[in-house]
PDB file of N, CA and C in Angstrom:
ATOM      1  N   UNK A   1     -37.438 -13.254   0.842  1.00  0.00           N
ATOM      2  CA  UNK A   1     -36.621 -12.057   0.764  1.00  0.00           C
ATOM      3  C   UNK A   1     -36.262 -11.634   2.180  1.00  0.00           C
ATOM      4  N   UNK A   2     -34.662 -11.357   2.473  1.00  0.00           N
ATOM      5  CA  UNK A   2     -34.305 -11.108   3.643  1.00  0.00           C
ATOM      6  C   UNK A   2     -34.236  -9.522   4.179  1.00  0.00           C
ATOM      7  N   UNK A   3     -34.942  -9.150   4.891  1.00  0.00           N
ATOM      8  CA  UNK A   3     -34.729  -7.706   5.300  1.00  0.00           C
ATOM      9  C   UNK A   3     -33.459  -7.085   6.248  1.00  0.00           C
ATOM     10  N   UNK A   4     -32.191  -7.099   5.979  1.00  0.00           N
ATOM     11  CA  UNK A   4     -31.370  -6.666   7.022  1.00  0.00           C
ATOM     12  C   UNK A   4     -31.257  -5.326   7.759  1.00  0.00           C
ATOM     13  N   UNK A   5     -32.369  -4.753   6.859  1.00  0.00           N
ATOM     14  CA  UNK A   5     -32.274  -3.180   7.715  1.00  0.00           C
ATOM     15  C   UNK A   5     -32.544  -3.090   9.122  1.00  0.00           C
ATOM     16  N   UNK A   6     -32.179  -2.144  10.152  1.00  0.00           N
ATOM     17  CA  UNK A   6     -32.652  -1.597  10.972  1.00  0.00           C
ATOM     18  C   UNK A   6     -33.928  -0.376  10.887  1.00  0.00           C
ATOM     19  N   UNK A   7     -34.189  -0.510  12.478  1.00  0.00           N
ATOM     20  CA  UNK A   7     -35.308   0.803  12.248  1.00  0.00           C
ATOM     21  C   UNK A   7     -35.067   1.152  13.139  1.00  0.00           C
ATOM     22  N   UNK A   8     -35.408   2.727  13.526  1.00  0.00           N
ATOM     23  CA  UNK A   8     -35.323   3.818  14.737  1.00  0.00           C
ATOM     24  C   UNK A   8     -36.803   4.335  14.628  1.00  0.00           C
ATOM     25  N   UNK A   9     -37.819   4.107  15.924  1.00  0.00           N
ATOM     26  CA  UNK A   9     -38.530   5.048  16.462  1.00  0.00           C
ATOM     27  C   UNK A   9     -38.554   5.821  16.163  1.00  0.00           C
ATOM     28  N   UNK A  10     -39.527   6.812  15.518  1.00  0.00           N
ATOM     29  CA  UNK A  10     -39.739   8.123  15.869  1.00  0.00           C
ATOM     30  C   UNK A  10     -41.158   8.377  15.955  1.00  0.00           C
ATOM     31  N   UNK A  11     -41.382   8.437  17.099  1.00  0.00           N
ATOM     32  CA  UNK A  11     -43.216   8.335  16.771  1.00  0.00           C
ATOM     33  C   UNK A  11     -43.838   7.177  16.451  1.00  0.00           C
ATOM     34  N   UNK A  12     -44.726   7.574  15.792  1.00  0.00           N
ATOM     35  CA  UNK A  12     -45.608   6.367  15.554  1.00  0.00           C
ATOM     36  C   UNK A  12     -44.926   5.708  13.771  1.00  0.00           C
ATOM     37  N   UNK A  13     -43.476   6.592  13.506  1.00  0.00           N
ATOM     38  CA  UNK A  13     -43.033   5.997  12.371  1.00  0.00           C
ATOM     39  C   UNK A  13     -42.008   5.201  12.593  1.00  0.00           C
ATOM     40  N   UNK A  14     -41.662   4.628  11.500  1.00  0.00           N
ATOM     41  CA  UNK A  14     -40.608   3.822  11.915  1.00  0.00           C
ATOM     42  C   UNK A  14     -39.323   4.320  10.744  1.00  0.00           C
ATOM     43  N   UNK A  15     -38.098   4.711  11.132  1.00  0.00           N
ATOM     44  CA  UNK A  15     -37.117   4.963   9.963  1.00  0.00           C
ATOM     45  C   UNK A  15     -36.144   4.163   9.734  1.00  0.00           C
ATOM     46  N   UNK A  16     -35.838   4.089   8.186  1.00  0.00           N
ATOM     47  CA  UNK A  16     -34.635   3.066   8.257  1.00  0.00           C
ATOM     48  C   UNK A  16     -33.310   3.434   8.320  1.00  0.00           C
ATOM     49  N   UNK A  17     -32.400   3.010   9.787  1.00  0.00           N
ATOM     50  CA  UNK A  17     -31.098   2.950   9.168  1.00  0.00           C
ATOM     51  C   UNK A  17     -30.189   3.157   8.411  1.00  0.00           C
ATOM     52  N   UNK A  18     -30.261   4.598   7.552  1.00  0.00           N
ATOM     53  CA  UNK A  18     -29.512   4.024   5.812  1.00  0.00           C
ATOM     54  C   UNK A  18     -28.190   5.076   6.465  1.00  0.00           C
ATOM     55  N   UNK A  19     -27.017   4.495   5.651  1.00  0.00           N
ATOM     56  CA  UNK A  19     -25.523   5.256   5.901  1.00  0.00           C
ATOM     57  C   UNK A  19     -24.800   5.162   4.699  1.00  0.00           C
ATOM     58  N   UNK A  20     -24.289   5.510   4.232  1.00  0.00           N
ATOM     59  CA  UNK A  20     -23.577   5.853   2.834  1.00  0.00           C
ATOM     60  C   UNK A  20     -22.246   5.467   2.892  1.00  0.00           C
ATOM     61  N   UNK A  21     -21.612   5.040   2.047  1.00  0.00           N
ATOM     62  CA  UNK A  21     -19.991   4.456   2.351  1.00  0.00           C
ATOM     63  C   UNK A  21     -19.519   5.444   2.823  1.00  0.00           C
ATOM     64  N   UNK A  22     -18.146   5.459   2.842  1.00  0.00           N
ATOM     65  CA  UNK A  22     -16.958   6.583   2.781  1.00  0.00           C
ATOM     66  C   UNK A  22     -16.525   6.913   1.284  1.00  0.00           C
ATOM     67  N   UNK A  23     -16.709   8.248   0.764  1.00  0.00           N
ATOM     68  CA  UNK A  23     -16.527   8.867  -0.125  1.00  0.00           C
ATOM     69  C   UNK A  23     -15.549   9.599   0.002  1.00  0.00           C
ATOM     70  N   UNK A  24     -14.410   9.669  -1.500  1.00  0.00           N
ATOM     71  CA  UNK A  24     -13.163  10.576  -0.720  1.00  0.00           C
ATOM     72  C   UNK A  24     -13.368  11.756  -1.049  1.00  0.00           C
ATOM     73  N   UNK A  25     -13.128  12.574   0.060  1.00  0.00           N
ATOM     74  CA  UNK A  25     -13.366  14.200   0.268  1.00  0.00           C
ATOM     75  C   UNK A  25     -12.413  14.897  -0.756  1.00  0.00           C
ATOM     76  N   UNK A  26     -11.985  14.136  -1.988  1.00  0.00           N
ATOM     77  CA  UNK A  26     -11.508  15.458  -3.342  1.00  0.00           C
ATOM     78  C   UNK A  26     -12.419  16.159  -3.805  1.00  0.00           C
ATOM     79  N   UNK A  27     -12.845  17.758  -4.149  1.00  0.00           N
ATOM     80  CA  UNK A  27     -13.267  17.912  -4.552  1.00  0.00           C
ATOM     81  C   UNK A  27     -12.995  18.110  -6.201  1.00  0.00           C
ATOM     82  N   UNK A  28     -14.283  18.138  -6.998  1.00  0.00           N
ATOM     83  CA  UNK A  28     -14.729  17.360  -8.402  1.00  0.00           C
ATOM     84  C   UNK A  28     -13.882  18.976  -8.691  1.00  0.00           C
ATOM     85  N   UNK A  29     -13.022  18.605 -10.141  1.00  0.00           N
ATOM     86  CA  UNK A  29     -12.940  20.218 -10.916  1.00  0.00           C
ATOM     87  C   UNK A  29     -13.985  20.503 -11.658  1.00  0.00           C
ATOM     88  N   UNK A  30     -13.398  21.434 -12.513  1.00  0.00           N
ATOM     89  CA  UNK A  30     -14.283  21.986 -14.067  1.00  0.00           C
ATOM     90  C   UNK A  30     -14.977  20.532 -14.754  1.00  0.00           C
ATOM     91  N   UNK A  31     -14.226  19.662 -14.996  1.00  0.00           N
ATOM     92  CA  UNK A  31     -14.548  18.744 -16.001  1.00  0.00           C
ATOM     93  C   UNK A  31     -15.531  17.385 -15.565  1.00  0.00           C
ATOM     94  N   UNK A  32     -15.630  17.709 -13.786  1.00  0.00           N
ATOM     95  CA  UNK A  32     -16.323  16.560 -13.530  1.00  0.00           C
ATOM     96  C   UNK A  32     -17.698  16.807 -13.142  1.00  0.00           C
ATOM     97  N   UNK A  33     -17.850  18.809 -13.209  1.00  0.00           N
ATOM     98  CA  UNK A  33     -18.534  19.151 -12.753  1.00  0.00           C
ATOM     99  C   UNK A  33     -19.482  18.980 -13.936  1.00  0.00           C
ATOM    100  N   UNK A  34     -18.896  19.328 -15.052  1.00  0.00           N
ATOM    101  CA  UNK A  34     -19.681  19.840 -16.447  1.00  0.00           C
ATOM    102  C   UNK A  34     -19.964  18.010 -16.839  1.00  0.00           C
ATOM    103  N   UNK A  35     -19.245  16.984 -16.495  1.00  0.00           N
ATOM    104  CA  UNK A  35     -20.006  15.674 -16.745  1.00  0.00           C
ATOM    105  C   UNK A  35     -21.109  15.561 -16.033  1.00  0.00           C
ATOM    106  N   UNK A  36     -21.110  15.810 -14.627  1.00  0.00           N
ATOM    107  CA  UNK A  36     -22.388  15.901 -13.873  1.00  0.00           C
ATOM    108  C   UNK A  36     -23.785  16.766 -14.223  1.00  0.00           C
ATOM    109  N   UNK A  37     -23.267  17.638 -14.881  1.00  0.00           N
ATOM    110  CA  UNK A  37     -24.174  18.742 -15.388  1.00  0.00           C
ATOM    111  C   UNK A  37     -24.781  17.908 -16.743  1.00  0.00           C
ATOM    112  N   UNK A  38     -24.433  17.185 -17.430  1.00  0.00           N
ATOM    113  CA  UNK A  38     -24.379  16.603 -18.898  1.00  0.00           C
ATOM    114  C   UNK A  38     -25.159  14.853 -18.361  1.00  0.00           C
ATOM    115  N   UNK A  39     -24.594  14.230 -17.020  1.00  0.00           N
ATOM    116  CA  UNK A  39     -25.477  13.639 -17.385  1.00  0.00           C
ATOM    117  C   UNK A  39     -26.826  13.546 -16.643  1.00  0.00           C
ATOM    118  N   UNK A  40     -27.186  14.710 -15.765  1.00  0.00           N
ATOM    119  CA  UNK A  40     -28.427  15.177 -15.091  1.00  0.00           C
ATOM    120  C   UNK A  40     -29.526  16.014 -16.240  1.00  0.00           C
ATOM    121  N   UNK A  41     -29.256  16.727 -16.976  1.00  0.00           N
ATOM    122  CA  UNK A  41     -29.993  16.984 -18.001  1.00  0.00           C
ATOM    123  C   UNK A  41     -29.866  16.002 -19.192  1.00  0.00           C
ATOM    124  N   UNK A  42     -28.770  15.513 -19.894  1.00  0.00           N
ATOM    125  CA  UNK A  42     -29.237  14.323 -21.207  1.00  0.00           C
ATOM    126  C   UNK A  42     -28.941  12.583 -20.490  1.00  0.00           C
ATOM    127  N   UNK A  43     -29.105  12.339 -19.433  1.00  0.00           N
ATOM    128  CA  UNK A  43     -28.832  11.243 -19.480  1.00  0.00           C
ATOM    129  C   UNK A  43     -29.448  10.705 -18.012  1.00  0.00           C
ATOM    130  N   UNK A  44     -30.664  11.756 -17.258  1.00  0.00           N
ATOM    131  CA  UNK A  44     -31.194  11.373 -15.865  1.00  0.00           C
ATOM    132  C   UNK A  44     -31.194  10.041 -15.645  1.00  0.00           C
ATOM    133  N   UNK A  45     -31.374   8.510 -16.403  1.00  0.00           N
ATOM    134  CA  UNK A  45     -31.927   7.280 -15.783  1.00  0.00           C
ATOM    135  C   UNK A  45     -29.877   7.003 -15.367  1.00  0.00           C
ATOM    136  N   UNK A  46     -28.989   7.184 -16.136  1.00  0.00           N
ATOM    137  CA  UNK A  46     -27.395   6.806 -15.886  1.00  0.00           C
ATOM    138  C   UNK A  46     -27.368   8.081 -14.277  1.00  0.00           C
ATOM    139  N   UNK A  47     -27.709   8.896 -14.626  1.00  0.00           N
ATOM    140  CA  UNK A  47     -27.268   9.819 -13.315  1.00  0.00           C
ATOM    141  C   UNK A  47     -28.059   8.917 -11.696  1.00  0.00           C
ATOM    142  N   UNK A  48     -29.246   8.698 -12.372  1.00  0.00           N
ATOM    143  CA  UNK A  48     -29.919   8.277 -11.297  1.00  0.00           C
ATOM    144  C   UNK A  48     -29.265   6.792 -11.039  1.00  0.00           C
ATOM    145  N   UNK A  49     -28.818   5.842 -11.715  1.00  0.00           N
ATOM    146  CA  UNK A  49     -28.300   4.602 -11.293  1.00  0.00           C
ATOM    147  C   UNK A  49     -26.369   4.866 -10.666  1.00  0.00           C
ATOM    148  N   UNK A  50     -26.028   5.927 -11.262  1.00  0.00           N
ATOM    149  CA  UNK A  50     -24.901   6.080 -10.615  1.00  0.00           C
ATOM    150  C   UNK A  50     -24.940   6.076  -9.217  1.00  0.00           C
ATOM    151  N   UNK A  51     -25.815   7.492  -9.089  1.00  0.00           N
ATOM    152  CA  UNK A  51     -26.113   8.064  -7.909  1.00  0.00           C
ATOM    153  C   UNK A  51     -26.758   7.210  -6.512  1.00  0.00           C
ATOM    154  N   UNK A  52     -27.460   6.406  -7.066  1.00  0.00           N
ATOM    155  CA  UNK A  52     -28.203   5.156  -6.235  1.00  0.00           C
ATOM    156  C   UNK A  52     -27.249   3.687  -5.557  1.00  0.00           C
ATOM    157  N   UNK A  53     -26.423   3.792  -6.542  1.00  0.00           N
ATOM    158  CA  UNK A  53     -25.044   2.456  -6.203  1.00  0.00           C
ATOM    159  C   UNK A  53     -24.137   3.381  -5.500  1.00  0.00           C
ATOM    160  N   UNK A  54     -24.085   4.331  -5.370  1.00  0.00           N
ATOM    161  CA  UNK A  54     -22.190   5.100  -4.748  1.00  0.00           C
ATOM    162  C   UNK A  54     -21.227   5.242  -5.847  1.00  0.00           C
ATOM    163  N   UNK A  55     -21.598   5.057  -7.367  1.00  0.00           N
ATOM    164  CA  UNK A  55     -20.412   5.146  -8.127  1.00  0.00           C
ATOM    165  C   UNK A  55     -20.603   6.553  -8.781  1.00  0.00           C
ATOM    166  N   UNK A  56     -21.521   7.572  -8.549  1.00  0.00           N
ATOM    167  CA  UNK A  56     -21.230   8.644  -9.463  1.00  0.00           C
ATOM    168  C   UNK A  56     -19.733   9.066  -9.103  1.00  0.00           C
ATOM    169  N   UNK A  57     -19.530   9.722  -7.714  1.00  0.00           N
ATOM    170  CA  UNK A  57     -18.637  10.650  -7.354  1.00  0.00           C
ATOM    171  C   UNK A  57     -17.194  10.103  -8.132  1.00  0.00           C
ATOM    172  N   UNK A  58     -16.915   8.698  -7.789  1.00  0.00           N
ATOM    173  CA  UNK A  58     -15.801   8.250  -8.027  1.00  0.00           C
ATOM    174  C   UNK A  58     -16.192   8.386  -9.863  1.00  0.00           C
ATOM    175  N   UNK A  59     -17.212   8.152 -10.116  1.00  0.00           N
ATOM    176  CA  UNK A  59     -17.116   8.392 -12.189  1.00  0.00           C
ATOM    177  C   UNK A  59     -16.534   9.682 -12.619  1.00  0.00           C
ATOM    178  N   UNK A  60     -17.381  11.038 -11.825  1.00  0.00           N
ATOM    179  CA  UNK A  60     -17.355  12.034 -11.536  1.00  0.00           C
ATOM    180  C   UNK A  60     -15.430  12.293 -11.513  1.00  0.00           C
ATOM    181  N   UNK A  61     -14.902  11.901 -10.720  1.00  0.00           N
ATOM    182  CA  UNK A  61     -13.933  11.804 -10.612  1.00  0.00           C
ATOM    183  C   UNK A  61     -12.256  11.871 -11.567  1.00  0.00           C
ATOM    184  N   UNK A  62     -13.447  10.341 -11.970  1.00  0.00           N
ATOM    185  CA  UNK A  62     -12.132   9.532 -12.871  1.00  0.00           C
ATOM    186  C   UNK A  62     -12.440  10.204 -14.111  1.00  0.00           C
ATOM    187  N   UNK A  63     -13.584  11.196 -14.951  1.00  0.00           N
ATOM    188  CA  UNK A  63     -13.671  11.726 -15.930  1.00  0.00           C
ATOM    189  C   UNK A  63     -12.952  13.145 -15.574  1.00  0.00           C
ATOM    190  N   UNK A  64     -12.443  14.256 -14.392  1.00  0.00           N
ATOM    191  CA  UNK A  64     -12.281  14.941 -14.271  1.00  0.00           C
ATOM    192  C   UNK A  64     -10.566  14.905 -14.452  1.00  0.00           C
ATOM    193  N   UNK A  65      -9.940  13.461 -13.807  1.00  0.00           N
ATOM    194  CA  UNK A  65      -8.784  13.258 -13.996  1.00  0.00           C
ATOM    195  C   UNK A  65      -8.492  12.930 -14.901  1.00  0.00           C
ATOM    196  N   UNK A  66      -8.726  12.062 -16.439  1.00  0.00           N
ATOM    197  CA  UNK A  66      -8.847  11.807 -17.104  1.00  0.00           C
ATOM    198  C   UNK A  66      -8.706  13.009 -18.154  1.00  0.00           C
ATOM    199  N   UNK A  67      -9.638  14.046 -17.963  1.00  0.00           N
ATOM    200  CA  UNK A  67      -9.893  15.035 -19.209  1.00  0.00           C
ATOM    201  C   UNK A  67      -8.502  16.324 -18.767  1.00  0.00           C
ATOM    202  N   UNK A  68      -8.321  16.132 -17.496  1.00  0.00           N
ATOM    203  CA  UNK A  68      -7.107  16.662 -17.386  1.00  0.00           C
ATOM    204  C   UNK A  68      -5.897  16.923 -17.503  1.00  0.00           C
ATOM    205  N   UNK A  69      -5.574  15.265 -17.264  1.00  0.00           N
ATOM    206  CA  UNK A  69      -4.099  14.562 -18.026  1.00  0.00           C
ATOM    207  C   UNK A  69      -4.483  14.752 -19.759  1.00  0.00           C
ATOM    208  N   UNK A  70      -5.798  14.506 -20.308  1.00  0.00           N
ATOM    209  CA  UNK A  70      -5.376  14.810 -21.904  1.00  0.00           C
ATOM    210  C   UNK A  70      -5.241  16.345 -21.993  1.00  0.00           C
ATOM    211  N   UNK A  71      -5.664  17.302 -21.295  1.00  0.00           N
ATOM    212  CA  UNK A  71      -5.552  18.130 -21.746  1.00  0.00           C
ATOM    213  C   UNK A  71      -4.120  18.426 -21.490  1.00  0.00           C
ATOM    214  N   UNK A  72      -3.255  18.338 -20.585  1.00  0.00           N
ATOM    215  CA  UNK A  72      -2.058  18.270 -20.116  1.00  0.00           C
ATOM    216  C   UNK A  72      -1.209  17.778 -21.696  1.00  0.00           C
ATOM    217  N   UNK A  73      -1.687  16.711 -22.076  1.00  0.00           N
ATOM    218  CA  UNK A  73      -0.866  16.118 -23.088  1.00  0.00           C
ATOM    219  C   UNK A  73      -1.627  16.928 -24.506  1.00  0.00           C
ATOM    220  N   UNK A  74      -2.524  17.599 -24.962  1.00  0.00           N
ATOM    221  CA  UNK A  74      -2.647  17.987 -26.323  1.00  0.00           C
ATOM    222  C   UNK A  74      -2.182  19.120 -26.584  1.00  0.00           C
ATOM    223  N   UNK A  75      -2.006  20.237 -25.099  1.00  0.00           N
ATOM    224  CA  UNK A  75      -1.786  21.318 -25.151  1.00  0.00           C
ATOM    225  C   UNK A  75      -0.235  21.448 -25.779  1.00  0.00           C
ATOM    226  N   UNK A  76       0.280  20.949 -25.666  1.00  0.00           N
ATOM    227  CA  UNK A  76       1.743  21.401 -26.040  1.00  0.00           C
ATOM    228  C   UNK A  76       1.827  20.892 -27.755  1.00  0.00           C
ATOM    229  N   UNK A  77       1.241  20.092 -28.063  1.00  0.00           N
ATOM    230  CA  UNK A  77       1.356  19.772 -29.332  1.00  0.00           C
ATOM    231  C   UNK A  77       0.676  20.210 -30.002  1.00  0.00           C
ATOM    232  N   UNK A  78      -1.137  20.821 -29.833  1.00  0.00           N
ATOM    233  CA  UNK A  78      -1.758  21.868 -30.408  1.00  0.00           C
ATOM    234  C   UNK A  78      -0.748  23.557 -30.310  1.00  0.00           C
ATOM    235  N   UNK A  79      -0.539  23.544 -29.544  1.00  0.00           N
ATOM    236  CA  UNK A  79       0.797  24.913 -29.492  1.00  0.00           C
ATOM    237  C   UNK A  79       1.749  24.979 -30.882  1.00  0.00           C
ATOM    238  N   UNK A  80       2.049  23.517 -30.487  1.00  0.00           N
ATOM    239  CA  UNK A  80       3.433  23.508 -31.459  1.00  0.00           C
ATOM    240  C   UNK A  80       3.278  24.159 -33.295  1.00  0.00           C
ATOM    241  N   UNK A  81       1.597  23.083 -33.323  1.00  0.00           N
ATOM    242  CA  UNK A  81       1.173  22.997 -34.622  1.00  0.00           C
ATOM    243  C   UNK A  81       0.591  24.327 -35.239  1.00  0.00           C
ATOM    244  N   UNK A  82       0.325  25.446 -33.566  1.00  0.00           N
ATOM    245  CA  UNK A  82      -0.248  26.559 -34.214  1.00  0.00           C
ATOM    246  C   UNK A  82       0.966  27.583 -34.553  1.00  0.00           C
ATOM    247  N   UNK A  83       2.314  27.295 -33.523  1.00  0.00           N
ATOM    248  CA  UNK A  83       2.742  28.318 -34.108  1.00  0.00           C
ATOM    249  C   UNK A  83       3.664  29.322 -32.948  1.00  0.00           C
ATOM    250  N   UNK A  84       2.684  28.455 -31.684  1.00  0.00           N
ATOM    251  CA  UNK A  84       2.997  29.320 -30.210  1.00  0.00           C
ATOM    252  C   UNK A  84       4.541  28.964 -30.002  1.00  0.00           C
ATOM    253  N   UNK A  85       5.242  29.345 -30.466  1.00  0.00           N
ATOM    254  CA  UNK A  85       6.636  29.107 -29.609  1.00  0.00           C
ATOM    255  C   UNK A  85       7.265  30.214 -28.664  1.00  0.00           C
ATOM    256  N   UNK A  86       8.483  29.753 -27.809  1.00  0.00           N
ATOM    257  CA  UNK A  86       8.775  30.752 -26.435  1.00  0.00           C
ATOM    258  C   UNK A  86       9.120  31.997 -27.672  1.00  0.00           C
ATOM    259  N   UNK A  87       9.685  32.115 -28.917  1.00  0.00           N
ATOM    260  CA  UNK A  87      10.166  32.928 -29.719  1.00  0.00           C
ATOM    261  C   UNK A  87       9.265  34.018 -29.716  1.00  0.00           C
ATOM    262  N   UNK A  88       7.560  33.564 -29.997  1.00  0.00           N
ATOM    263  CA  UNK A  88       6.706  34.312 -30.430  1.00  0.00           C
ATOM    264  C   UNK A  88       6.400  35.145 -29.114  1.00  0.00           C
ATOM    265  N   UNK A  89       6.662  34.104 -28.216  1.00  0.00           N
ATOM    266  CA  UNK A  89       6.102  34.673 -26.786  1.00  0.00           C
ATOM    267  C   UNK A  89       6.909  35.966 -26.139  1.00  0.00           C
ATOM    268  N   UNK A  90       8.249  35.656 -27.332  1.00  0.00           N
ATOM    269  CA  UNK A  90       9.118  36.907 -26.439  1.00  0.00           C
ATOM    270  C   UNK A  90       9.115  38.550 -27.491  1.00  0.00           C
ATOM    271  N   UNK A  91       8.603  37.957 -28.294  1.00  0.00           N
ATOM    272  CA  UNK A  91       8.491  38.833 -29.656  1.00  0.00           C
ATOM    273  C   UNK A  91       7.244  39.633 -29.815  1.00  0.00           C
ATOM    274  N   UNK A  92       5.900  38.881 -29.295  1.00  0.00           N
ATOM    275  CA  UNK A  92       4.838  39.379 -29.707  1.00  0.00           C
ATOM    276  C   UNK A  92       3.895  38.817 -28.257  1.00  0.00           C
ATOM    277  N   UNK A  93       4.075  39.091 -27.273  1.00  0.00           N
ATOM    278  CA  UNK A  93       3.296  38.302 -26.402  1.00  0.00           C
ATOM    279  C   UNK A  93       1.362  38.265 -26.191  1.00  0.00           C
ATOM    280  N   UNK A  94       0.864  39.021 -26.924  1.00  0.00           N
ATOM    281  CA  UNK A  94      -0.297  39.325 -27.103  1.00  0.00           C
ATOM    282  C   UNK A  94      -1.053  38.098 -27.901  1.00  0.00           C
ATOM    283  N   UNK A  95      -0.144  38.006 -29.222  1.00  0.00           N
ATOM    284  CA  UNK A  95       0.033  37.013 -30.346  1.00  0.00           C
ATOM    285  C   UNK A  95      -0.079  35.194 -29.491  1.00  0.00           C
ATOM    286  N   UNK A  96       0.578  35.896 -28.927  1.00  0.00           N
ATOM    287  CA  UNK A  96       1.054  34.403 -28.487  1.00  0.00           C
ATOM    288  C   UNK A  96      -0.121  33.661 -27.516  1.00  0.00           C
ATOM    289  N   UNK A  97      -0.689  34.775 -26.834  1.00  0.00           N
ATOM    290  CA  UNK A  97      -1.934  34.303 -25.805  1.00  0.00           C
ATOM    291  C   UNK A  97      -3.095  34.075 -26.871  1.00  0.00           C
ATOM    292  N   UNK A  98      -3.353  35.192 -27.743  1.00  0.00           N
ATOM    293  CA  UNK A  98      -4.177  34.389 -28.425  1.00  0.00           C
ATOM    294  C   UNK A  98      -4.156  32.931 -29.030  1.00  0.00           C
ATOM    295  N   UNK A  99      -3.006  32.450 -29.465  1.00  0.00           N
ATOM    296  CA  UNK A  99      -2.779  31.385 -30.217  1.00  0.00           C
ATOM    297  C   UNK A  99      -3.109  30.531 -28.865  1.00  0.00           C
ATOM    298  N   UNK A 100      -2.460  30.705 -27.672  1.00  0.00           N
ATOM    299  CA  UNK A 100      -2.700  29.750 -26.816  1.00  0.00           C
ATOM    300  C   UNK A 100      -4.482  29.541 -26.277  1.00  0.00           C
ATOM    301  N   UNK A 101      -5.089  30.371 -26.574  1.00  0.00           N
ATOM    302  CA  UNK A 101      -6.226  30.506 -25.975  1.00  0.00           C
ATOM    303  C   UNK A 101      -6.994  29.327 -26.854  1.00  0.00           C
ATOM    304  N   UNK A 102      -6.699  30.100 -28.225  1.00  0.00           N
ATOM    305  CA  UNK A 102      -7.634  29.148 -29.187  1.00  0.00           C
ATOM    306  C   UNK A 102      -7.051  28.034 -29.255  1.00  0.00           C
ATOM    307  N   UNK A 103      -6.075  27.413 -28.622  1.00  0.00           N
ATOM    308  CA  UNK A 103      -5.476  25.770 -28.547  1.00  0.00           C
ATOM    309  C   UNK A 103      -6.501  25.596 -27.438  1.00  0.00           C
ATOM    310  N   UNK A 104      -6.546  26.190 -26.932  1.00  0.00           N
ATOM    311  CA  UNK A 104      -7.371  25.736 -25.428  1.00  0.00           C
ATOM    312  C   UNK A 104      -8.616  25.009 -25.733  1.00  0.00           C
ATOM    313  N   UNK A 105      -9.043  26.294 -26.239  1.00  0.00           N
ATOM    314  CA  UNK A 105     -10.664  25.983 -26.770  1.00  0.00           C
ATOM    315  C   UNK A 105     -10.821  24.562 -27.805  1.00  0.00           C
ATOM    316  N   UNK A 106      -9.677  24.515 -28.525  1.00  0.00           N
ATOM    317  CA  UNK A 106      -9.372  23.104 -29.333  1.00  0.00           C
ATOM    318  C   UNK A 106      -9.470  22.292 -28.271  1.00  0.00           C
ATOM    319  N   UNK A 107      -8.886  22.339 -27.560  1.00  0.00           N
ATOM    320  CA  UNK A 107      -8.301  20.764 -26.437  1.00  0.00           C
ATOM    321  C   UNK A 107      -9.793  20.595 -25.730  1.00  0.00           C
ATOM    322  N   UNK A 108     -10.761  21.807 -25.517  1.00  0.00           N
ATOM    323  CA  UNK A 108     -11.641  21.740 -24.668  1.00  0.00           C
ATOM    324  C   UNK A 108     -12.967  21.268 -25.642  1.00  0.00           C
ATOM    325  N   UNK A 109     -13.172  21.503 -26.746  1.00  0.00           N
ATOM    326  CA  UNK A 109     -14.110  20.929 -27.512  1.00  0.00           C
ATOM    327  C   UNK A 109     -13.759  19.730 -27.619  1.00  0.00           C
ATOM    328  N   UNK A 110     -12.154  19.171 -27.849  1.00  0.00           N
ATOM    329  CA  UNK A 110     -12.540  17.683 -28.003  1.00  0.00           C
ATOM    330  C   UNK A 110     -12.916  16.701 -27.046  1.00  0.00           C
ATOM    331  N   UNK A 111     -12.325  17.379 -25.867  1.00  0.00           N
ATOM    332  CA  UNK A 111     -12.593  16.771 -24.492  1.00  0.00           C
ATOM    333  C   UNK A 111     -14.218  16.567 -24.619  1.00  0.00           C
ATOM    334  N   UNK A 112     -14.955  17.550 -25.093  1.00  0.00           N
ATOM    335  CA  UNK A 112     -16.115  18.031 -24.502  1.00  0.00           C
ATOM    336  C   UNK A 112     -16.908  16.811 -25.608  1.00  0.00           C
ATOM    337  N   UNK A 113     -16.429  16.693 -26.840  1.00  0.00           N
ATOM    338  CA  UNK A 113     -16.863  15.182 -27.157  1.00  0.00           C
ATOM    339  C   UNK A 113     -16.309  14.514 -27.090  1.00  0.00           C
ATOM    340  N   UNK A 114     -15.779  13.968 -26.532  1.00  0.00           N
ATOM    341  CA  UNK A 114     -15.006  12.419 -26.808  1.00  0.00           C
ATOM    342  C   UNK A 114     -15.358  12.427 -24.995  1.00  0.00           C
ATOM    343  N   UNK A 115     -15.152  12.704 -23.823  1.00  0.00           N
ATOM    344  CA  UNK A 115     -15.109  12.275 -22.569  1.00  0.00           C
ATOM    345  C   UNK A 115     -16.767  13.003 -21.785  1.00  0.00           C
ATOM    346  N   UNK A 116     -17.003  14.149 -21.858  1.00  0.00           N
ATOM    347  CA  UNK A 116     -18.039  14.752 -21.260  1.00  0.00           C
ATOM    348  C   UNK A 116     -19.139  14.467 -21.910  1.00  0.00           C
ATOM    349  N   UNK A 117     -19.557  14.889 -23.280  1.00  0.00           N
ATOM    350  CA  UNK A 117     -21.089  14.543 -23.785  1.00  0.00           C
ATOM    351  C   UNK A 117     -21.417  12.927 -24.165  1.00  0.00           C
ATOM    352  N   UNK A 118     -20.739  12.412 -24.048  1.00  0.00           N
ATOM    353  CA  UNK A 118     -20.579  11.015 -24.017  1.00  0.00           C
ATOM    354  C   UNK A 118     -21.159   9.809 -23.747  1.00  0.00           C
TER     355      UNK A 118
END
C-alpha cells in the first residue's frame, strides 16, 4: 500500500497534508438545504459517504436545481386546474392568493416526495 500523503511538523506530531478540491461558491437554496437536512437525520451513512468523496455539495446542488425548474413547471398548470386565472386575480385578488398559495403547498409536497425524502 502506497502512502502519497505529506506531513507538516508540529511538535512532536506529525499532520497530514489534506486540501479539498475546488467547490463552486453557489450558494445551496430552500430545497438543497431541506435535502441536506433529510439526509443528516434519515439517511447519516449516504450523508457521510457523500460528504467524505466531495460529492454532497454538487448533489446538494443538482437536487436544489432540479426541484426548482419542477416547481417552475407545475405551478402554472396546478393554477390553471385550480381556477387561478389573471380574471380572478383582477376580480377577487385575495381569492386568488389563496388559490395560489395552496398550489404551492401542492407543488411543494410533491417535490418533498418524489426529490427531497427520497
Amino acid at each position: 500500500m502506497e502512502n502519497n500523503l505529506t506531513y507538516t511538523r508540529n511538535g512532536d506530531y506529525l499532520i497530514p497534508d489534506l486540501k479539498l478540491s475546488e467547490q463552486p461558491e453557489k450558494p445551496l437554496g430552500k430545497y438543497g438545504r431541506m435535502r441536506k437536512a433529510y439526509l443528516k437525520e434519515h439517511r447519516p451513512i449516504l450523508y457521510n459517504q457523500l460528504l467524505m468523496s466531495e460529492k454532497l455539495y454538487p448533489h446538494l446542488l443538482e437536487i436544489d436545481e432540479t426541484a426548482n425548474s419542477r416547481l417552475e413547471q407545475m405551478m402554472p398548470r396546478l393554477a390553471e386546474a385550480a381556477g387561478a386565472t389573471e380574471v380572478l386575480k383582477a376580480r377577487d385578488p385575495m381569492a386568488w392568493v389563496g388559490l395560489m398559495n395552496t398550489c404551492k403547498a401542492q407543488a411543494e409536497e410533491i417535490l418533498l416526495a418524489e426529490l427531497i425524502n427520497s
